[in-house]
PDB file of N, CA and C in Angstrom:
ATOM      1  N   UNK A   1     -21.582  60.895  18.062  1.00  0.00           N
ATOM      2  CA  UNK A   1     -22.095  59.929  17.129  1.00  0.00           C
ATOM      3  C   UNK A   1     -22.438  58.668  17.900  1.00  0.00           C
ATOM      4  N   UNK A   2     -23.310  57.852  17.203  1.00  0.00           N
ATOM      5  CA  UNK A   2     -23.655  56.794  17.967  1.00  0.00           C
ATOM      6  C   UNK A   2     -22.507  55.752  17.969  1.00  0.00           C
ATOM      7  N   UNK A   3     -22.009  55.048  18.361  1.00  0.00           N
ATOM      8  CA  UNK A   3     -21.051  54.193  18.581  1.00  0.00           C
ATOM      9  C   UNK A   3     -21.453  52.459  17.742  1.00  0.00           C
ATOM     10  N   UNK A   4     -20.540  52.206  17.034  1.00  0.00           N
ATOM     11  CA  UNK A   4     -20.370  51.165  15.795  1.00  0.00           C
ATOM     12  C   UNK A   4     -20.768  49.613  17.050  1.00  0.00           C
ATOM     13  N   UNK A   5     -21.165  48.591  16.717  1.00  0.00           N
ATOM     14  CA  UNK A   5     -21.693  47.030  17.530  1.00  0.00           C
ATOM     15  C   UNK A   5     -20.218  47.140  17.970  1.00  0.00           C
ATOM     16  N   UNK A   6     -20.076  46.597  19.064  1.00  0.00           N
ATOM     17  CA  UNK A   6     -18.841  45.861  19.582  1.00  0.00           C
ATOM     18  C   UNK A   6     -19.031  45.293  20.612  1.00  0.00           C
ATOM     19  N   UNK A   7     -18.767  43.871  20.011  1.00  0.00           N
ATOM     20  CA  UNK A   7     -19.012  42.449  20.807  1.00  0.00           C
ATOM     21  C   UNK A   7     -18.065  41.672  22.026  1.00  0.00           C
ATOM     22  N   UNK A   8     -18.232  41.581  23.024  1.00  0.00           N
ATOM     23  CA  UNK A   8     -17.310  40.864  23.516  1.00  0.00           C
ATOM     24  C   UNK A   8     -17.714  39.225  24.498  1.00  0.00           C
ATOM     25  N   UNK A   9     -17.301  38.647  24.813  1.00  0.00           N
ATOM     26  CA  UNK A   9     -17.555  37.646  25.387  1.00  0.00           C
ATOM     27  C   UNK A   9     -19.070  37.373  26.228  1.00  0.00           C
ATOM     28  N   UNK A  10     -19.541  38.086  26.681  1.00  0.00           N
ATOM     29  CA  UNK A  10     -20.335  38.869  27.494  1.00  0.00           C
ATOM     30  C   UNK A  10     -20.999  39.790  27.635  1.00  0.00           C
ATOM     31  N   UNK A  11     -21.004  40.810  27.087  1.00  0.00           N
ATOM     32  CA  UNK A  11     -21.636  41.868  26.789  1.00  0.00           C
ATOM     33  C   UNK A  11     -21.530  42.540  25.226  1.00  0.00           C
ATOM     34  N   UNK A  12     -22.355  43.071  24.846  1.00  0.00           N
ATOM     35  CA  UNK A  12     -22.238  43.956  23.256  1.00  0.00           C
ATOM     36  C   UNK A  12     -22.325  45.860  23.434  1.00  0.00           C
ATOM     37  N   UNK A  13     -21.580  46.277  22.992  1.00  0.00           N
ATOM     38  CA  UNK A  13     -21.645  47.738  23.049  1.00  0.00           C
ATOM     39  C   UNK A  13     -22.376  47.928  21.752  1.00  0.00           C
ATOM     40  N   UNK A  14     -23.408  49.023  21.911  1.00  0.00           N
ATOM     41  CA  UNK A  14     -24.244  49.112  20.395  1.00  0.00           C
ATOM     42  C   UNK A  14     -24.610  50.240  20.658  1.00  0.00           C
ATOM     43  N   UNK A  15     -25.323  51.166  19.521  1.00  0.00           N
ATOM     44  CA  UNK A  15     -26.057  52.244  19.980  1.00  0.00           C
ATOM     45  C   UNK A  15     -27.328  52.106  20.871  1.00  0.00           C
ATOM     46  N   UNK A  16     -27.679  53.474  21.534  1.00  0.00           N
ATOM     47  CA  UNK A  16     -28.552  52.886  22.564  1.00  0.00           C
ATOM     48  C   UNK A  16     -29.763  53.574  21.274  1.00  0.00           C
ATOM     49  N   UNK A  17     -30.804  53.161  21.882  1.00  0.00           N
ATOM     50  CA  UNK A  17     -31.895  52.958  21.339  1.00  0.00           C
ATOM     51  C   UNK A  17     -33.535  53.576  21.801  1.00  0.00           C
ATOM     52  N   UNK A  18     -34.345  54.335  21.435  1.00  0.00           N
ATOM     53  CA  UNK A  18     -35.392  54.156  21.999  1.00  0.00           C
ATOM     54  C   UNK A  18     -36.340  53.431  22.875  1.00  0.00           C
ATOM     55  N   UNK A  19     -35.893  51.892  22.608  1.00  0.00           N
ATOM     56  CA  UNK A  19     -36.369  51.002  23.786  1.00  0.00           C
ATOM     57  C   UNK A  19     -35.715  51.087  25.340  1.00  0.00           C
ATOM     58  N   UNK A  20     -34.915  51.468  25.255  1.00  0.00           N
ATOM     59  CA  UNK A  20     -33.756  51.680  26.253  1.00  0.00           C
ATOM     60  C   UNK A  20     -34.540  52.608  27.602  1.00  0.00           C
ATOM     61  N   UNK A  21     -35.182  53.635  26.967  1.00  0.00           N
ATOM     62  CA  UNK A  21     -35.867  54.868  27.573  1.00  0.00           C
ATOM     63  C   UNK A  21     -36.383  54.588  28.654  1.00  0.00           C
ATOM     64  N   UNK A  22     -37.025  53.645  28.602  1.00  0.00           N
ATOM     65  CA  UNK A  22     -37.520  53.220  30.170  1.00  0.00           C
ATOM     66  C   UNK A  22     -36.550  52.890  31.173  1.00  0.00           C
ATOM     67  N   UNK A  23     -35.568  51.752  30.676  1.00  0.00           N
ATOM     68  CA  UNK A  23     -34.506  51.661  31.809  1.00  0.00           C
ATOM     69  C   UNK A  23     -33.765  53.207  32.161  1.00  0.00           C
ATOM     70  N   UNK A  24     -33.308  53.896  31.142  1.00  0.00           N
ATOM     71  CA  UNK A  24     -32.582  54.886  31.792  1.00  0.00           C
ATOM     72  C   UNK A  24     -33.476  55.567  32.322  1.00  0.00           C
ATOM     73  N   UNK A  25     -34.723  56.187  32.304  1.00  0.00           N
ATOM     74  CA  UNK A  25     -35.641  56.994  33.387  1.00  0.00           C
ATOM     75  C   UNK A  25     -35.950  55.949  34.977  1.00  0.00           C
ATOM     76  N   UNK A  26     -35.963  54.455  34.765  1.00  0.00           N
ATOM     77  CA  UNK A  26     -35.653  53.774  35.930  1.00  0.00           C
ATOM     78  C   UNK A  26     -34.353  54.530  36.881  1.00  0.00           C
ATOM     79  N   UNK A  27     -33.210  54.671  36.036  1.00  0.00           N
ATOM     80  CA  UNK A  27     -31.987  54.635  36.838  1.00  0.00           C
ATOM     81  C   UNK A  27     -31.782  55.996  37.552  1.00  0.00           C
ATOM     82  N   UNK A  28     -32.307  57.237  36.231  1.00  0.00           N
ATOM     83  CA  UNK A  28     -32.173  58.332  36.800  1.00  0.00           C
ATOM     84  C   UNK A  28     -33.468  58.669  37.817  1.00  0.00           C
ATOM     85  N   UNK A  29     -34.359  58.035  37.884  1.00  0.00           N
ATOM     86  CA  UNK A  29     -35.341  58.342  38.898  1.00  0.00           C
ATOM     87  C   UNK A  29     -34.677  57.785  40.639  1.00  0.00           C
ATOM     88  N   UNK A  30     -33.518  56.830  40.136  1.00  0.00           N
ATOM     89  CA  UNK A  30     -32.920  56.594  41.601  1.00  0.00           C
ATOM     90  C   UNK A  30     -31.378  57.560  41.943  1.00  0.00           C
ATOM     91  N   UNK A  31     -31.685  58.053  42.872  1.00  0.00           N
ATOM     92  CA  UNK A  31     -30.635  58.656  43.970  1.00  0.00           C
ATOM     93  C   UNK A  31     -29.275  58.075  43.914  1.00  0.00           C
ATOM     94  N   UNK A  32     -29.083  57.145  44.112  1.00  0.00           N
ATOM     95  CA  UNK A  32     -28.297  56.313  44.155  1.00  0.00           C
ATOM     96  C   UNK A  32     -27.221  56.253  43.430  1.00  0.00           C
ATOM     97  N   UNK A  33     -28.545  55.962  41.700  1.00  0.00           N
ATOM     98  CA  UNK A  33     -27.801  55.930  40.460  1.00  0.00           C
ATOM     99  C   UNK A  33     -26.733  57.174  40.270  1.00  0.00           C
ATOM    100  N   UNK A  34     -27.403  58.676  40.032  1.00  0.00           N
ATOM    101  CA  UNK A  34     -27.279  59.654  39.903  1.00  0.00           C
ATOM    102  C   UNK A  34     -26.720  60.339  40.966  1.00  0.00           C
ATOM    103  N   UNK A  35     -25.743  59.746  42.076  1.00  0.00           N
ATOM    104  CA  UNK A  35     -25.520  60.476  43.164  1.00  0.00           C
ATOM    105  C   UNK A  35     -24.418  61.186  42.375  1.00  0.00           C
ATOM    106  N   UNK A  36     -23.481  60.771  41.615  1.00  0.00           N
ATOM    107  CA  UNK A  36     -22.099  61.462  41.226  1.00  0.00           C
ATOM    108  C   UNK A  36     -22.099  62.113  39.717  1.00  0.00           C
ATOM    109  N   UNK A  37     -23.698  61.856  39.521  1.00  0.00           N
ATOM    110  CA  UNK A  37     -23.166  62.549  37.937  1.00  0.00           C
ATOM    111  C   UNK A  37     -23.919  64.064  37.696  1.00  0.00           C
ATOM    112  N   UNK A  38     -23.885  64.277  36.643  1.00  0.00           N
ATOM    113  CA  UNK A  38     -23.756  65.740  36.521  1.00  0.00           C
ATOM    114  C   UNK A  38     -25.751  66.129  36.084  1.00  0.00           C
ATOM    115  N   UNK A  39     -26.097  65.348  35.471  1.00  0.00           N
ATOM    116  CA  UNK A  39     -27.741  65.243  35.582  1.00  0.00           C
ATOM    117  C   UNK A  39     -28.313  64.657  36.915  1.00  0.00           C
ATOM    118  N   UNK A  40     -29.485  64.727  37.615  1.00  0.00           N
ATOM    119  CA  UNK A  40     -29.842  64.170  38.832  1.00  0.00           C
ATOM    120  C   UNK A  40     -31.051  63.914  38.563  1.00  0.00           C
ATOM    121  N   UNK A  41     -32.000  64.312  37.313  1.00  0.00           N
ATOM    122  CA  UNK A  41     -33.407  63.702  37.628  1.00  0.00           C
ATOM    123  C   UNK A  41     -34.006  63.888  36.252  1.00  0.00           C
ATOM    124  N   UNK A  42     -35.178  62.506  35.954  1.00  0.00           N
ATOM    125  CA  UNK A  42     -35.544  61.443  35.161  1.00  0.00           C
ATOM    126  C   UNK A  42     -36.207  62.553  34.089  1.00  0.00           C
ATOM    127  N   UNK A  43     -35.525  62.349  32.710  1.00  0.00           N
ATOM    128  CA  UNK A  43     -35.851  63.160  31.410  1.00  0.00           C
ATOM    129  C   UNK A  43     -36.973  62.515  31.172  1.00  0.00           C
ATOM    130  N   UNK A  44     -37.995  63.157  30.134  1.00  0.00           N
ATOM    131  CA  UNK A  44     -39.336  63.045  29.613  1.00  0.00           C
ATOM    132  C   UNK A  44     -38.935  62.139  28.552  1.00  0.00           C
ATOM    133  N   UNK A  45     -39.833  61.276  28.092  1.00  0.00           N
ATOM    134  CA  UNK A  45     -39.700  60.718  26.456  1.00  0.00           C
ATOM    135  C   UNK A  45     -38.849  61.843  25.477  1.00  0.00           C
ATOM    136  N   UNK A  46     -39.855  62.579  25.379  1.00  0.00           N
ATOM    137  CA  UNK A  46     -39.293  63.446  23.976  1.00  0.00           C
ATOM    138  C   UNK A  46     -37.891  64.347  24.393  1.00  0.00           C
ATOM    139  N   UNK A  47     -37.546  64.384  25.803  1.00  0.00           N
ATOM    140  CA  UNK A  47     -36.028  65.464  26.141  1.00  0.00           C
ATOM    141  C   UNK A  47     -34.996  63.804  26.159  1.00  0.00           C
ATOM    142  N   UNK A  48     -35.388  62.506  25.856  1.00  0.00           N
ATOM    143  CA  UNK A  48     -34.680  61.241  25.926  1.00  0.00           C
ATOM    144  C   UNK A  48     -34.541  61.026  24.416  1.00  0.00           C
ATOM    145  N   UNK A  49     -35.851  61.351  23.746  1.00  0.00           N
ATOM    146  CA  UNK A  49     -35.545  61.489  21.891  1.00  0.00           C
ATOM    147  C   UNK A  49     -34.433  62.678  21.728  1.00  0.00           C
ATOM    148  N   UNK A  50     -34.715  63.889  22.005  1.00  0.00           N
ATOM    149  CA  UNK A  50     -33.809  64.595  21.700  1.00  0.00           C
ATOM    150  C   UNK A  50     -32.397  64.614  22.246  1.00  0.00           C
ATOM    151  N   UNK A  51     -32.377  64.270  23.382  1.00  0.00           N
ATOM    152  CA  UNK A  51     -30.462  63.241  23.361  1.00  0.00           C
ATOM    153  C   UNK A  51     -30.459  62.747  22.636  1.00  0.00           C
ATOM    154  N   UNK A  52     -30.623  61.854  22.031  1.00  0.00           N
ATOM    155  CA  UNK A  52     -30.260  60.741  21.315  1.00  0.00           C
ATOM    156  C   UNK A  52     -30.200  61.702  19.805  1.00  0.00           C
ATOM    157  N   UNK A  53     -30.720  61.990  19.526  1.00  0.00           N
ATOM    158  CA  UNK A  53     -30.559  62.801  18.097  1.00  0.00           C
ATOM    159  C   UNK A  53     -29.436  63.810  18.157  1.00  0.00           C
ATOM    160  N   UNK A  54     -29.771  64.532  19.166  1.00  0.00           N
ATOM    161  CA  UNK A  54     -28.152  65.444  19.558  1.00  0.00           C
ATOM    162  C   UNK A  54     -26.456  64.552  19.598  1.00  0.00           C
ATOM    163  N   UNK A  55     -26.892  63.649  20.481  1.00  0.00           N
ATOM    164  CA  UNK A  55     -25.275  62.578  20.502  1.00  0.00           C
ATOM    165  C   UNK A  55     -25.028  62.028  19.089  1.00  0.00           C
ATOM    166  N   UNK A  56     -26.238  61.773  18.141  1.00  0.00           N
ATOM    167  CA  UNK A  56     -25.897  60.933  16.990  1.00  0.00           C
ATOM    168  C   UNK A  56     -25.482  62.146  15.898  1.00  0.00           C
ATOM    169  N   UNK A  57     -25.556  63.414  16.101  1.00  0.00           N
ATOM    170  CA  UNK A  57     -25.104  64.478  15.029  1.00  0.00           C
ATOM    171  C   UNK A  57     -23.770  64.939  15.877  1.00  0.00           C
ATOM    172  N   UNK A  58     -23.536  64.442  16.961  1.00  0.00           N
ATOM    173  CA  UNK A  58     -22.211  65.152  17.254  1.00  0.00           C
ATOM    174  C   UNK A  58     -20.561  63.958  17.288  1.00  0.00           C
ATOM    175  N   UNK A  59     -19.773  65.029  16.476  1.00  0.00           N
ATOM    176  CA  UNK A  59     -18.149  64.455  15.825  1.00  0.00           C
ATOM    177  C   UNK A  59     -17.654  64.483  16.897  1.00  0.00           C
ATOM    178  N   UNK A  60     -17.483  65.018  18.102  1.00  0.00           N
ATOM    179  CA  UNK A  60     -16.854  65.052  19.136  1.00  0.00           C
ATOM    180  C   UNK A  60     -16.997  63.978  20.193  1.00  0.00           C
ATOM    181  N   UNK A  61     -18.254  62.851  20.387  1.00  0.00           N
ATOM    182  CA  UNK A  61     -18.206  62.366  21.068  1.00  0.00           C
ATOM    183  C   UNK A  61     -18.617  60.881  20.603  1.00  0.00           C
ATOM    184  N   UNK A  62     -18.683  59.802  21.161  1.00  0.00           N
ATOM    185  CA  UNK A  62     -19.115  58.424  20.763  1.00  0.00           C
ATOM    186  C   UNK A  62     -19.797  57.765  22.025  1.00  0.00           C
ATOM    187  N   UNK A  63     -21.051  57.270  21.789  1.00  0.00           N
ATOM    188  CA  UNK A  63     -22.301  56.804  22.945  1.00  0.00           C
ATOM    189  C   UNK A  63     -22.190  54.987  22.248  1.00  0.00           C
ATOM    190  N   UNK A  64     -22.531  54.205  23.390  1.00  0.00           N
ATOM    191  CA  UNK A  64     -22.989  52.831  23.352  1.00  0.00           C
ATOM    192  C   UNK A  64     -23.743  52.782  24.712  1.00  0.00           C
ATOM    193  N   UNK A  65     -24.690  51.691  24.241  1.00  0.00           N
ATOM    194  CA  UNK A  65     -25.359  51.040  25.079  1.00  0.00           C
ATOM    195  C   UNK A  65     -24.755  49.927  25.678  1.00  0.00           C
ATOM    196  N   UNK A  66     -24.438  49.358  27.099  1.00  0.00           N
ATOM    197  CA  UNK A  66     -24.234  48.203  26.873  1.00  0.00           C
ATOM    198  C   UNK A  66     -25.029  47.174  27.221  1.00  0.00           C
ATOM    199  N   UNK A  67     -25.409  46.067  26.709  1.00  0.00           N
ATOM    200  CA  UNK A  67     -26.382  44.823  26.906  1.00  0.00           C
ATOM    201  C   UNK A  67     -25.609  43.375  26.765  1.00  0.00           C
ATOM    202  N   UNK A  68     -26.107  43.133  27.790  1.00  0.00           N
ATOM    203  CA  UNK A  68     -25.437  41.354  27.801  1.00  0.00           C
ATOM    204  C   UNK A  68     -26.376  40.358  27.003  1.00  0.00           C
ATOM    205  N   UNK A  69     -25.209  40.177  26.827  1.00  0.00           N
ATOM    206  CA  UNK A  69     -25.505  39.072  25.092  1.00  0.00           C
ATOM    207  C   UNK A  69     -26.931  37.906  25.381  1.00  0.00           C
ATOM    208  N   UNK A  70     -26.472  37.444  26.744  1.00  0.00           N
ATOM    209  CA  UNK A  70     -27.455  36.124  26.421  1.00  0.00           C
ATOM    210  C   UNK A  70     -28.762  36.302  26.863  1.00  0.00           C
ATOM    211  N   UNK A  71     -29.128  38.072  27.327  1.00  0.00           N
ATOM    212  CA  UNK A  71     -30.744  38.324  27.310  1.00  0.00           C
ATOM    213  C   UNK A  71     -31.152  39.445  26.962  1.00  0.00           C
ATOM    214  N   UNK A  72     -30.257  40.015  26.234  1.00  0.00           N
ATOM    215  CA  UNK A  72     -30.398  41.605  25.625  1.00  0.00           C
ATOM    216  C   UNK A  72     -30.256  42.329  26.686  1.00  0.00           C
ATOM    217  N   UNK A  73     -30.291  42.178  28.154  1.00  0.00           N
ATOM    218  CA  UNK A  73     -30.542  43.209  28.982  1.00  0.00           C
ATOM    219  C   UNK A  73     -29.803  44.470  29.205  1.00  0.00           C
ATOM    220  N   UNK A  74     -30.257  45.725  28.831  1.00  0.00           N
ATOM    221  CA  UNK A  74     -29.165  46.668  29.133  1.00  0.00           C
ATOM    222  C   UNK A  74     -28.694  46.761  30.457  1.00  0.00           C
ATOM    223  N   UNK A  75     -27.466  47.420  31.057  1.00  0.00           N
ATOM    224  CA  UNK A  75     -27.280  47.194  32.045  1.00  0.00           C
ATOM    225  C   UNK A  75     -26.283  48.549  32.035  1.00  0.00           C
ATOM    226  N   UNK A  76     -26.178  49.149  31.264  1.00  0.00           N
ATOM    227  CA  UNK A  76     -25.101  50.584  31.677  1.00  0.00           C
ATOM    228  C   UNK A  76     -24.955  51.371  30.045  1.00  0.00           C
ATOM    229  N   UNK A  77     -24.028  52.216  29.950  1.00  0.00           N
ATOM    230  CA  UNK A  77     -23.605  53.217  29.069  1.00  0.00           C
ATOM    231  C   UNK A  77     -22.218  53.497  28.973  1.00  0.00           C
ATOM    232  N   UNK A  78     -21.943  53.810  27.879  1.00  0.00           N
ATOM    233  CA  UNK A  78     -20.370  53.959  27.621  1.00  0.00           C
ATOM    234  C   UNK A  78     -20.018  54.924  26.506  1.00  0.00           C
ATOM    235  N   UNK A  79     -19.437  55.798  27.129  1.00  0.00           N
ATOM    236  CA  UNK A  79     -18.924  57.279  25.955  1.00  0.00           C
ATOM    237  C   UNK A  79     -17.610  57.251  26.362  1.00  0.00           C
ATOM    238  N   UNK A  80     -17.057  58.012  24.638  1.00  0.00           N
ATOM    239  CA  UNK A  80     -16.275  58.669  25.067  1.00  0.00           C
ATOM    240  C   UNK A  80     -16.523  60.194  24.374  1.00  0.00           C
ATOM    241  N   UNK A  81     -16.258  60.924  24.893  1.00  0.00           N
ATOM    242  CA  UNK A  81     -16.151  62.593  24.921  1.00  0.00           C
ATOM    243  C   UNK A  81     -15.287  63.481  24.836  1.00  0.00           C
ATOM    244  N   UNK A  82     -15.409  64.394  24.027  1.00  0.00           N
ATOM    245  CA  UNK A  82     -14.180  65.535  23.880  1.00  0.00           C
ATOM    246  C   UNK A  82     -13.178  64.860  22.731  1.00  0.00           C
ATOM    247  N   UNK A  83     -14.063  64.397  21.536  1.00  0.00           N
ATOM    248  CA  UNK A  83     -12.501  64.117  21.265  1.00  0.00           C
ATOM    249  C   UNK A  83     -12.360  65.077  19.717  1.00  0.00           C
ATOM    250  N   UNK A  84     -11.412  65.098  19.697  1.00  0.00           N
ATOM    251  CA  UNK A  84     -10.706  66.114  19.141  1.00  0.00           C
ATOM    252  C   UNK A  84      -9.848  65.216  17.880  1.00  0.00           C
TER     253      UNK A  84
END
């Protein structure tokens, strides 16, 4: 499911969003980003729509975006998974 606003001093956790799409195909198009995780290379628009529709119908897990407050900028992601 998508994950409820949560605000903190500095940054806001929110659901991520369609606008988002570009930064995350930025991140996964770098090496760097993607050296340790389990995907390694940059999803299409519509396979980035269909995450997002898949995470928001599933009970098992919770997705946020996170963006700092004083320029919207996203800057990472935050789940949690498996839960039971």
């Amino acid at each position: 499911m998508l994950g409820p606003i949560l605000e903190g001093e500095r940054v806001r956790l929110e659901p991520p969003r369609a606008e988002y799409f570009p930064g995350y195909e930025r991140w996964f198009a770098d090496m760097e980003v993607t050296r340790y995780l389990l995907y390694r290379f940059p999803f299409t628009p519509k396979a980035e729509g269909e995450w997002l529709e898949s995470v928001g119908k599933d009970p098992h897990q919770v997705i946020w975006a996170i963006v700092l407050k004083h320029n919207g900028r996203l800057i990472g992601n935050a789940a949690l998974e498996h839960i039971d």
